[in-house]
Protein backbone atom coordinates (compact mmCIF):
# COMPACT_ATOMS: atom_id res chain seq x y z
CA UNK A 1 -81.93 21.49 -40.55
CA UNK A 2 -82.90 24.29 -42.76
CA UNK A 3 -86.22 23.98 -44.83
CA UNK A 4 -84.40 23.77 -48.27
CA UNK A 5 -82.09 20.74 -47.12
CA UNK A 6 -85.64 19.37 -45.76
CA UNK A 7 -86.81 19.52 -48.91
CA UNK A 8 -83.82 18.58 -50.48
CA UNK A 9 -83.72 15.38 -48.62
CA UNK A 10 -87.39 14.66 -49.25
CA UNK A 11 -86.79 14.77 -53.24
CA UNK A 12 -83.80 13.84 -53.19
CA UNK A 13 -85.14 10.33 -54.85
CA UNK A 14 -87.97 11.66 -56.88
CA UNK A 15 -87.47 11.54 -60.73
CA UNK A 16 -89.34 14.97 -61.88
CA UNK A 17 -89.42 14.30 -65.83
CA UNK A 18 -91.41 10.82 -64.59
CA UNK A 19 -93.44 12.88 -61.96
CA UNK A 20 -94.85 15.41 -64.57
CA UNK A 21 -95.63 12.96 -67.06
CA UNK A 22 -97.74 11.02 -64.23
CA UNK A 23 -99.09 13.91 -62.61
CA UNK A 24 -100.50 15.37 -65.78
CA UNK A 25 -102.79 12.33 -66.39
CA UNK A 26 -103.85 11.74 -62.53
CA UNK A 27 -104.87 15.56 -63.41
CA UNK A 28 -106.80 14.46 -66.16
CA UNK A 29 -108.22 11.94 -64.79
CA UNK A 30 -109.88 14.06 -61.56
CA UNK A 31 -111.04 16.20 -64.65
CA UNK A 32 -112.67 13.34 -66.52
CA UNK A 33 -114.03 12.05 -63.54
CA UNK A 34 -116.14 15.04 -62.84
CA UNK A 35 -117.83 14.90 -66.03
CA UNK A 36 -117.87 10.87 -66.30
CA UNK A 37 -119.71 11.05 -62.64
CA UNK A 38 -122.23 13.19 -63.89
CA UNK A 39 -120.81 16.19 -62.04
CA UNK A 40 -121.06 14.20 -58.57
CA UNK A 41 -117.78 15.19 -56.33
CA UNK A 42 -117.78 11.78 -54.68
CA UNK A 43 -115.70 10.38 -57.37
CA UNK A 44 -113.42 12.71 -57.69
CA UNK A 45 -112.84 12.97 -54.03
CA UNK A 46 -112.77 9.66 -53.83
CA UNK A 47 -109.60 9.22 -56.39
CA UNK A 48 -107.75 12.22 -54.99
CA UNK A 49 -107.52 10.25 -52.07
CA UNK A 50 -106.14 7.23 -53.79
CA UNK A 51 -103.90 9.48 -55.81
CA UNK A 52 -102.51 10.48 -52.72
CA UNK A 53 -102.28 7.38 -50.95
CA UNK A 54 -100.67 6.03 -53.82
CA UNK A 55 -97.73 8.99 -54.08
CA UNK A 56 -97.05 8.70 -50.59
CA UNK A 57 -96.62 4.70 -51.14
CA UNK A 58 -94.32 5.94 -54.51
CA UNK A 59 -92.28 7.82 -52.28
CA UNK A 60 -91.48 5.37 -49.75
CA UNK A 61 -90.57 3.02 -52.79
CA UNK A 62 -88.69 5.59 -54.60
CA UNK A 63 -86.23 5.93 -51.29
CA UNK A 64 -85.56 1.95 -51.56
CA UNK A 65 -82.19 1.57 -51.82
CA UNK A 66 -81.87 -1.38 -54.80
CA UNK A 67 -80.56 -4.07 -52.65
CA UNK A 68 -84.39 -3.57 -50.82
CA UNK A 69 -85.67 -4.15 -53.74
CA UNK A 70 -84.15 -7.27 -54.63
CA UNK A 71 -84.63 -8.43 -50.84
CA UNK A 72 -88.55 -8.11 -51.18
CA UNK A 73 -88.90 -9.94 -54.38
CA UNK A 74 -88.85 -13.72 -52.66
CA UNK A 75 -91.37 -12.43 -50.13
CA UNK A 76 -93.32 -10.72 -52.40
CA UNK A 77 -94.19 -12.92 -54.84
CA UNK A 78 -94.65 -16.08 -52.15
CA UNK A 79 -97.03 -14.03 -50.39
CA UNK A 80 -99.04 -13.20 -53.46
CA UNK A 81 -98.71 -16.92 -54.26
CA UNK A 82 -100.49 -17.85 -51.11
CA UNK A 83 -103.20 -15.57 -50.70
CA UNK A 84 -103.98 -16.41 -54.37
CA UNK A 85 -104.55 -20.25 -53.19
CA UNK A 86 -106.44 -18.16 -50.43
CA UNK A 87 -108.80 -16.87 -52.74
CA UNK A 88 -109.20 -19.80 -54.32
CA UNK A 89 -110.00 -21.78 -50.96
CA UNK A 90 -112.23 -19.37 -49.60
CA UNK A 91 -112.39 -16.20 -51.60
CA UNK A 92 -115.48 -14.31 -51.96
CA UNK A 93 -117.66 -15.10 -55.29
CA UNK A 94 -118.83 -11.65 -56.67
CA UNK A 95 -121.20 -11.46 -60.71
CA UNK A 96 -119.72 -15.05 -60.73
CA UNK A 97 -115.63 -14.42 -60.05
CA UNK A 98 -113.96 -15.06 -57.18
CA UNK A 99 -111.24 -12.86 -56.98
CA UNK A 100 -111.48 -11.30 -53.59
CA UNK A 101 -110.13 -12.39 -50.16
CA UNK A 102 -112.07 -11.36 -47.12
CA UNK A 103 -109.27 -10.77 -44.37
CA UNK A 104 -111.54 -9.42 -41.84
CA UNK A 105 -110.23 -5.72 -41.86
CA UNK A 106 -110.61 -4.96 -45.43
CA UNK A 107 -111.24 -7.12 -48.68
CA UNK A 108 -108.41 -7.20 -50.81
CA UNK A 109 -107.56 -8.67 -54.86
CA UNK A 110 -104.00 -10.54 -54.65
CA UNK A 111 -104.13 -10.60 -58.44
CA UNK A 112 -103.29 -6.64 -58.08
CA UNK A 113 -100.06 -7.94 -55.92
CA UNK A 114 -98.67 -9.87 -58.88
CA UNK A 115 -98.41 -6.99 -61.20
CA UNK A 116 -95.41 -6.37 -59.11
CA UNK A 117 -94.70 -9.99 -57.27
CA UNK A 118 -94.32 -11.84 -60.86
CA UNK A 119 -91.74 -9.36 -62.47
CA UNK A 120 -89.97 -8.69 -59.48
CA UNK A 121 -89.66 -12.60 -58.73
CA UNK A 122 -88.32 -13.53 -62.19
CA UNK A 123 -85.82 -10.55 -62.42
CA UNK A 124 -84.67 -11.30 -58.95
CA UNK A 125 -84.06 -14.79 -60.40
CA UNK A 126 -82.21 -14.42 -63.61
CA UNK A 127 -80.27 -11.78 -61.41
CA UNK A 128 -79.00 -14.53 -59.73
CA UNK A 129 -78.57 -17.01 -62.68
CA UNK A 130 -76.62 -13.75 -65.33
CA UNK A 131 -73.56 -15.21 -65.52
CA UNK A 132 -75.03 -19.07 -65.96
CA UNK A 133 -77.73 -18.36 -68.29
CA UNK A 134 -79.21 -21.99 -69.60
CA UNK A 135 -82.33 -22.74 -71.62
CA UNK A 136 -83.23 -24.38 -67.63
CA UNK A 137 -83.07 -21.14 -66.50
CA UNK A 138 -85.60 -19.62 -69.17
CA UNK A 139 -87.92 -22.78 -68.13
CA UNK A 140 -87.76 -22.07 -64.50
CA UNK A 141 -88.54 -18.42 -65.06
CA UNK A 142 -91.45 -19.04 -67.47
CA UNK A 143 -92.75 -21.72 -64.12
CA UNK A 144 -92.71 -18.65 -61.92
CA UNK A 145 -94.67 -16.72 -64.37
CA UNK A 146 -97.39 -19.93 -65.59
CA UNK A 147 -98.53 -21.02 -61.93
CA UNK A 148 -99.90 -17.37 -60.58
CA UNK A 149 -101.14 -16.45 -64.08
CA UNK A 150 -103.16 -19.86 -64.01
CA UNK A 151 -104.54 -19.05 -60.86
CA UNK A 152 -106.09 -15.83 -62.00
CA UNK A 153 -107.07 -16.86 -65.34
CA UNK A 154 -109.25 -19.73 -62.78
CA UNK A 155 -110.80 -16.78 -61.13
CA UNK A 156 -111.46 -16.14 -63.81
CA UNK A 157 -109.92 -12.73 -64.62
CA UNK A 158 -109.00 -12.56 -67.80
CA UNK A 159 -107.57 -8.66 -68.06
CA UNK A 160 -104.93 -9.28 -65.15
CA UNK A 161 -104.10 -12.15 -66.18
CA UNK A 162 -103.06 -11.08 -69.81
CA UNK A 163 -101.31 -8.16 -68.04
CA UNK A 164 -99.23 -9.92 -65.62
CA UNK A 165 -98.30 -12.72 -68.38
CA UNK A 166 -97.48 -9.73 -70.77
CA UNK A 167 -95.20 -7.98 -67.86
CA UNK A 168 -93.41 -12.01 -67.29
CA UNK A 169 -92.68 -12.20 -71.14
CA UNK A 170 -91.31 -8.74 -71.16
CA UNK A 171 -88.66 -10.15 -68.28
CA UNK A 172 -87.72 -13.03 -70.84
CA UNK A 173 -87.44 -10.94 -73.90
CA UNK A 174 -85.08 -8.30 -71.88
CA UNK A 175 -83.36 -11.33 -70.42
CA UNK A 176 -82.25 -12.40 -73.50
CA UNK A 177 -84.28 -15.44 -74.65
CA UNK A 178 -83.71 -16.12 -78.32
CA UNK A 179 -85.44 -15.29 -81.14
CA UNK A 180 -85.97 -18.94 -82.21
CA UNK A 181 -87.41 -19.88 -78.48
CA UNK A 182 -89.95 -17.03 -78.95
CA UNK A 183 -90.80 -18.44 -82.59
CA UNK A 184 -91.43 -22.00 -81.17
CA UNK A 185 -93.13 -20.64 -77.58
CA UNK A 186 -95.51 -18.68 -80.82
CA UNK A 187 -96.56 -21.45 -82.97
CA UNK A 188 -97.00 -23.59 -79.68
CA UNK A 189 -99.40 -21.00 -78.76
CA UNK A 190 -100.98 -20.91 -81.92
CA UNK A 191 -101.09 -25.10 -81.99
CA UNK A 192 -103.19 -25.07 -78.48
CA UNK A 193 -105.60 -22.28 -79.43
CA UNK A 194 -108.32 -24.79 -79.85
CA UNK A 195 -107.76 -26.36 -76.44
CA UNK A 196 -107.36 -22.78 -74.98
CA UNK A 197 -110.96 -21.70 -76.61
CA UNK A 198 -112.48 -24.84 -75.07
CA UNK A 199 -111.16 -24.10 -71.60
CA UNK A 200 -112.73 -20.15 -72.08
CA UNK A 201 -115.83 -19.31 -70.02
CA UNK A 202 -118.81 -18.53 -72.57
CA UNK A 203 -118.79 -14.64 -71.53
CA UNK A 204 -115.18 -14.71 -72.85
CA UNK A 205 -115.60 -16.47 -75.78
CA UNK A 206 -118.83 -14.37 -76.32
CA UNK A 207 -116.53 -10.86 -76.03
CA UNK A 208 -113.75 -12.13 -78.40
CA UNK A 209 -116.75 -13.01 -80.99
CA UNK A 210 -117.95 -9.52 -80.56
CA UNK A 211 -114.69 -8.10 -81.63
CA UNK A 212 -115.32 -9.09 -85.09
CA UNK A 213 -119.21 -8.31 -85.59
CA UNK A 214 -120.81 -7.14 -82.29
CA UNK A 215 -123.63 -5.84 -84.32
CA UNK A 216 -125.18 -9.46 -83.66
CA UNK A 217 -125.85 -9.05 -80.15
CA UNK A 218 -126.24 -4.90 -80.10
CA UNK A 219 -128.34 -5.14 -77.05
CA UNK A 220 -126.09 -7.62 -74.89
CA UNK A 221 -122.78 -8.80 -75.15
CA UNK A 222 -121.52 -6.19 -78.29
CA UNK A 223 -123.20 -3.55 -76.36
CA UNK A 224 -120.09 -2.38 -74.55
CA UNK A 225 -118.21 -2.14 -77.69
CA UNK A 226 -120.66 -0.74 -79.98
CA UNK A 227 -121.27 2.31 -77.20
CA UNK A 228 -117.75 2.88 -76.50
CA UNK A 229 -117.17 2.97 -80.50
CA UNK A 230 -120.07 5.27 -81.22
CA UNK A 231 -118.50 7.79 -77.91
CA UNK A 232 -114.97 8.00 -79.83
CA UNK A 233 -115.92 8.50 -82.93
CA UNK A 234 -119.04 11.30 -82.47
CA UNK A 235 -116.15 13.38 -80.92
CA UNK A 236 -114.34 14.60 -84.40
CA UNK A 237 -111.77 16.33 -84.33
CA UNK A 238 -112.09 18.74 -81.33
CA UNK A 239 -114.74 17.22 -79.27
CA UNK A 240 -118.67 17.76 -78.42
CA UNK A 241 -117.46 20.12 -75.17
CA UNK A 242 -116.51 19.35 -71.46
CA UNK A 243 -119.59 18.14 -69.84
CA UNK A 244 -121.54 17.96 -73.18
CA UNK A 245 -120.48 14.23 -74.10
CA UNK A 246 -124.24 13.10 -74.97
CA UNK A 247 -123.33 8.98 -74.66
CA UNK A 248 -122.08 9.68 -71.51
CA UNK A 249 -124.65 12.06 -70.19
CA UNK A 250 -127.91 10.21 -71.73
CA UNK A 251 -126.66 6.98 -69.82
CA UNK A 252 -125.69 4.77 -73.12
CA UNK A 253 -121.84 4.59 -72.36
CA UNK A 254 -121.19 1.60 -69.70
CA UNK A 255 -118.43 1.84 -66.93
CA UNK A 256 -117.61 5.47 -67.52
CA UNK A 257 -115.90 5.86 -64.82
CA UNK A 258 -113.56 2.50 -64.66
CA UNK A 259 -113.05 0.58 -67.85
CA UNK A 260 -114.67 3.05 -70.58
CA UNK A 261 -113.46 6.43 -69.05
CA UNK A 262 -110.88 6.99 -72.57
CA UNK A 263 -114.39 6.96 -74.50
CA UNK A 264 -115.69 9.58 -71.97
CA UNK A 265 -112.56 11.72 -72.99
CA UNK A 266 -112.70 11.19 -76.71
CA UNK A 267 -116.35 12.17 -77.04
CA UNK A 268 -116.00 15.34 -74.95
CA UNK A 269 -112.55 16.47 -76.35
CA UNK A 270 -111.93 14.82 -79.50
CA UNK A 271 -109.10 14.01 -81.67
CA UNK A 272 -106.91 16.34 -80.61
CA UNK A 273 -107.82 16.31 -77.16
CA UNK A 274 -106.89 12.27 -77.51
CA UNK A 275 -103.23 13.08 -79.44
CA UNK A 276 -102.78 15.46 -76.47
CA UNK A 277 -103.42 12.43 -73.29
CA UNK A 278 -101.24 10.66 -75.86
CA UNK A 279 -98.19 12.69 -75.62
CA UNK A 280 -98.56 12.80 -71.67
CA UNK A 281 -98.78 8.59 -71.79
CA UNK A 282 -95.55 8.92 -73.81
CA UNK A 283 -93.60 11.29 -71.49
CA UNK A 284 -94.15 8.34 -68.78
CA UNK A 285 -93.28 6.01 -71.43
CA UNK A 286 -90.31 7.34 -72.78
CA UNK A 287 -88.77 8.34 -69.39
CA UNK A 288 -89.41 4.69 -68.34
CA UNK A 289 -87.44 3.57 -71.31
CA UNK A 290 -84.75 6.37 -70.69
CA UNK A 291 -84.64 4.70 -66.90
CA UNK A 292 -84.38 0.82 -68.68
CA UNK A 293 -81.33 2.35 -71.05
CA UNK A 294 -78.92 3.63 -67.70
CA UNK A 295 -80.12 1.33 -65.33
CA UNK A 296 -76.76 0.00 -63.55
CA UNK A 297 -77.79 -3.76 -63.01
CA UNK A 298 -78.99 -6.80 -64.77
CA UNK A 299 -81.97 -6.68 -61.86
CA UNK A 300 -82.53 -2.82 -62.23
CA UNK A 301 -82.42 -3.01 -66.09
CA UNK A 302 -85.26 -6.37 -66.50
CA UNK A 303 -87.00 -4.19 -63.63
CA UNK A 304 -87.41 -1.19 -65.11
CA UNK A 305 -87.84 -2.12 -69.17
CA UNK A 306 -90.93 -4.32 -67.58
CA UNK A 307 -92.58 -1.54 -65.79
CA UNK A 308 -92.41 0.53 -68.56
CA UNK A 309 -93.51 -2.35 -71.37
CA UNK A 310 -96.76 -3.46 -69.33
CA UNK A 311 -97.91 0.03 -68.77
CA UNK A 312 -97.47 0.70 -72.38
CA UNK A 313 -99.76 -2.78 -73.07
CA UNK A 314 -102.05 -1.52 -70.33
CA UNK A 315 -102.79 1.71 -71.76
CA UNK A 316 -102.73 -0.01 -75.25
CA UNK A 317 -104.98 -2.60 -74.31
CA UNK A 318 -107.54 -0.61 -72.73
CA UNK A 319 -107.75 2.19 -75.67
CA UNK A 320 -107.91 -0.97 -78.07
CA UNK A 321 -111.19 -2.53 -76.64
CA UNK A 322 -112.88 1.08 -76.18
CA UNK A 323 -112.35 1.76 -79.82
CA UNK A 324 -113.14 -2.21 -81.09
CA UNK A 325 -109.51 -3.42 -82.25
CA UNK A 326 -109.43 -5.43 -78.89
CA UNK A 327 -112.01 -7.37 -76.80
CA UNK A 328 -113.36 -6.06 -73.77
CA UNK A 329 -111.27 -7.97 -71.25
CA UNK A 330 -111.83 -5.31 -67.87
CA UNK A 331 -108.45 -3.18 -68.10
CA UNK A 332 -108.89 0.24 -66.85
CA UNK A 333 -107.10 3.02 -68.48
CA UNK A 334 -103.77 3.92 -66.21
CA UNK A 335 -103.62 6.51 -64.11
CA UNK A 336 -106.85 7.98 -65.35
CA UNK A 337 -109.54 5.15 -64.68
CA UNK A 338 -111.26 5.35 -61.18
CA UNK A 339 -109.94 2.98 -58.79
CA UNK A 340 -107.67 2.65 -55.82
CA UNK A 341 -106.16 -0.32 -56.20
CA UNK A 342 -104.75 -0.40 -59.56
CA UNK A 343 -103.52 3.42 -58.65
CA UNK A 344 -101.68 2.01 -56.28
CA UNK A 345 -99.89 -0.86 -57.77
CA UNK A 346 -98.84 0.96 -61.04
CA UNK A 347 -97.34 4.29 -58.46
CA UNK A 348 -95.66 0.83 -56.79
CA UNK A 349 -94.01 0.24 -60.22
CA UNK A 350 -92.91 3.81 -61.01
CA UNK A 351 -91.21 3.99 -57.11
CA UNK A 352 -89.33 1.44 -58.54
CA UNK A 353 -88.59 2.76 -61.58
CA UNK A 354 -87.44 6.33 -59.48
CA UNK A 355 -85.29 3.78 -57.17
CA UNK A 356 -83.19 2.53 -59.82
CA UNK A 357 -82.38 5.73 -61.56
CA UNK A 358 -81.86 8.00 -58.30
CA UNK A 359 -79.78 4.99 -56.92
CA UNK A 360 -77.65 4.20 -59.44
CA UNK A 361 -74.87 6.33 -59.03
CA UNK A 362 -74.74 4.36 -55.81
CA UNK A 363 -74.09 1.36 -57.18
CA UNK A 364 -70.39 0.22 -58.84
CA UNK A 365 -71.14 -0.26 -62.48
């Protein structure tokens, strides 16, 4: 074998237009890094090695044929489901959450597995139901998506547990659940808000009051939003200067690194520097949506239009509570926040994506 058909036959199920798009922000974020971390290489060490954990893991996913795919779903998703009872049995308590499960080698969060588990489960399912739709069938699906979600929200962990309900609802929207269903599943919503608020923890209910005035408690729970606020906007339209972000560098912007990284950004590089990361988030987005359009199967098509519609809500929701329009619920920004984990779950989800459009001329349309 000659080193071009090597090479041919290692890319042969890579999807470039979707690779650029991702690479260019896992380059900005080993550039934000470095100035987030206060010029300290351990960080950005630290997520070039989960960057390239994570690709190798995207590559292995990306040469899936699709019938793999549908194969691990079942397992997937009961796996998660048991070593989230796990956690709840005997997971380890951390600032007052239990979301971690000690397995003796390494310490792991199952909630990560469910970003995948839940919309691969309920795609898998009304795979199997297409030509039988029912209302049942919508009521099963929503099941597979309630019990993990309630599991994490006990943890509690409020940001992956709005995610991974947002990615279930996207499966029932593409899936074809009516219009009047949603309206009714809404105002139900809106009917058991009160019991909802009750059944918040008081540093929830204390972050989502904070939204609308966190002037009242500058020092303590508003602090977070009123830093990350004052970061974006002090930036203008072109930025203070890489390096020369002063909320980062004096030590008033929180979680630089993780959950507040986009305000890092915006204060060193501005408005345009912000419409820039923007366009590169919409590459990914818009070749995910490209992918959803020609996927060949009911499966690939719910698959790939909710891998593309959560990472749109996760970079939305992120960028929303840095800038105040959203509370601070712990999302990190994709692709860019430090972190191994979530690195390696969303390069999971864009494998995926790279399966079903590399191996679809393999399957009969």
């Amino acid at each position: 074998m000659t080193r071009r058909q090597l090479w041919q036959r290692l890319t042969a199920h890579i999807d470039w237009p979707l690779l650029l798009g991702i690479s260019l922000l896992m380059l900005a974020s080993l550039v934000i890094l470095y100035s987030a971390g206060e010029g300290n290489w351990s960080r950005v060490l630290g997520q070039g090695r989960n960057i390239l954990m994570a690709l190798v893991c995207m590559w292995a996913v990306a040469n899936l044929p699709l019938h793999y795919l549908m194969r691990t779903a079942v397992p997937i998703y009961l796996l998660g489901m048991v070593l989230l009872i796990g956690v709840a049995l005997f997971g380890e308590v951390s600032h007052g959450a239990r979301r971690w499960l000690n397995l003796g080698i390494t310490t792991i969060q199952p909630s990560e597995l469910m970003k995948i588990g839940v919309p691969l489960m309920m795609s898998w399912y009304f795979e199997k139901h297409e030509a039988t739709l029912t209302l049942k069938n919508y009521f099963v699906a929503t099941l597979l998506l309630l019990v993990p979600m309630a599991l994490i929200a006990r943890q509690p962990d409020l940001g992956t547990a709005i995610l991974i309900s947002a990615s279930g609802f996207y499966v029932l929207f593409l899936a074809g659940l009516s219009w009047r269903v949603m309206g009714v599943m809404f105002v139900a919503a809106l009917a058991s808000a009160p019991l909802l608020w009750s059944m918040l923890h008081d540093y929830q209910r204390h972050r989502i009051l904070m939204l609308f005035d966190p002037s009242q408690d500058a020092l303590g729970k508003g602090y977070h939003t009123i830093q990350g606020m004052i970061a974006v906007g002090s930036g203008g339209l072109f930025g203070k200067g890489y390096l020369q972000g002063t909320q980062t560098h004096l030590d008033f912007l929180p979680e630089r690194t993780t959950d507040f990284i986009f305000a890092v950004y915006s204060e060193e590089f501005g408005l345009l520097g912000n419409i820039i990361i923007l366009l590169f988030y919409l590459l990914v987005i818009g070749r995910g949506f490209i992918i959803t359009a020609n996927a060949s199967t009911y499966f690939t098509r719910l698959m790939a239009g909710s891998i593309t519609l959560t990472f749109t809500t996760y970079a939305f929701v992120n960028m929303g509570m840095v800038t105040g329009i959203l509370p601070v619920v712990g999302v990190p920004l994709p692709l860019v926040s430090y972190g191994g984990t979530s690195m390696l779950t969303l390069l999971l989800g864009f494998g995926m994506l790279m399966s079903i459009e590399t191996h679809k001329k393999l399957v009969k349309t």
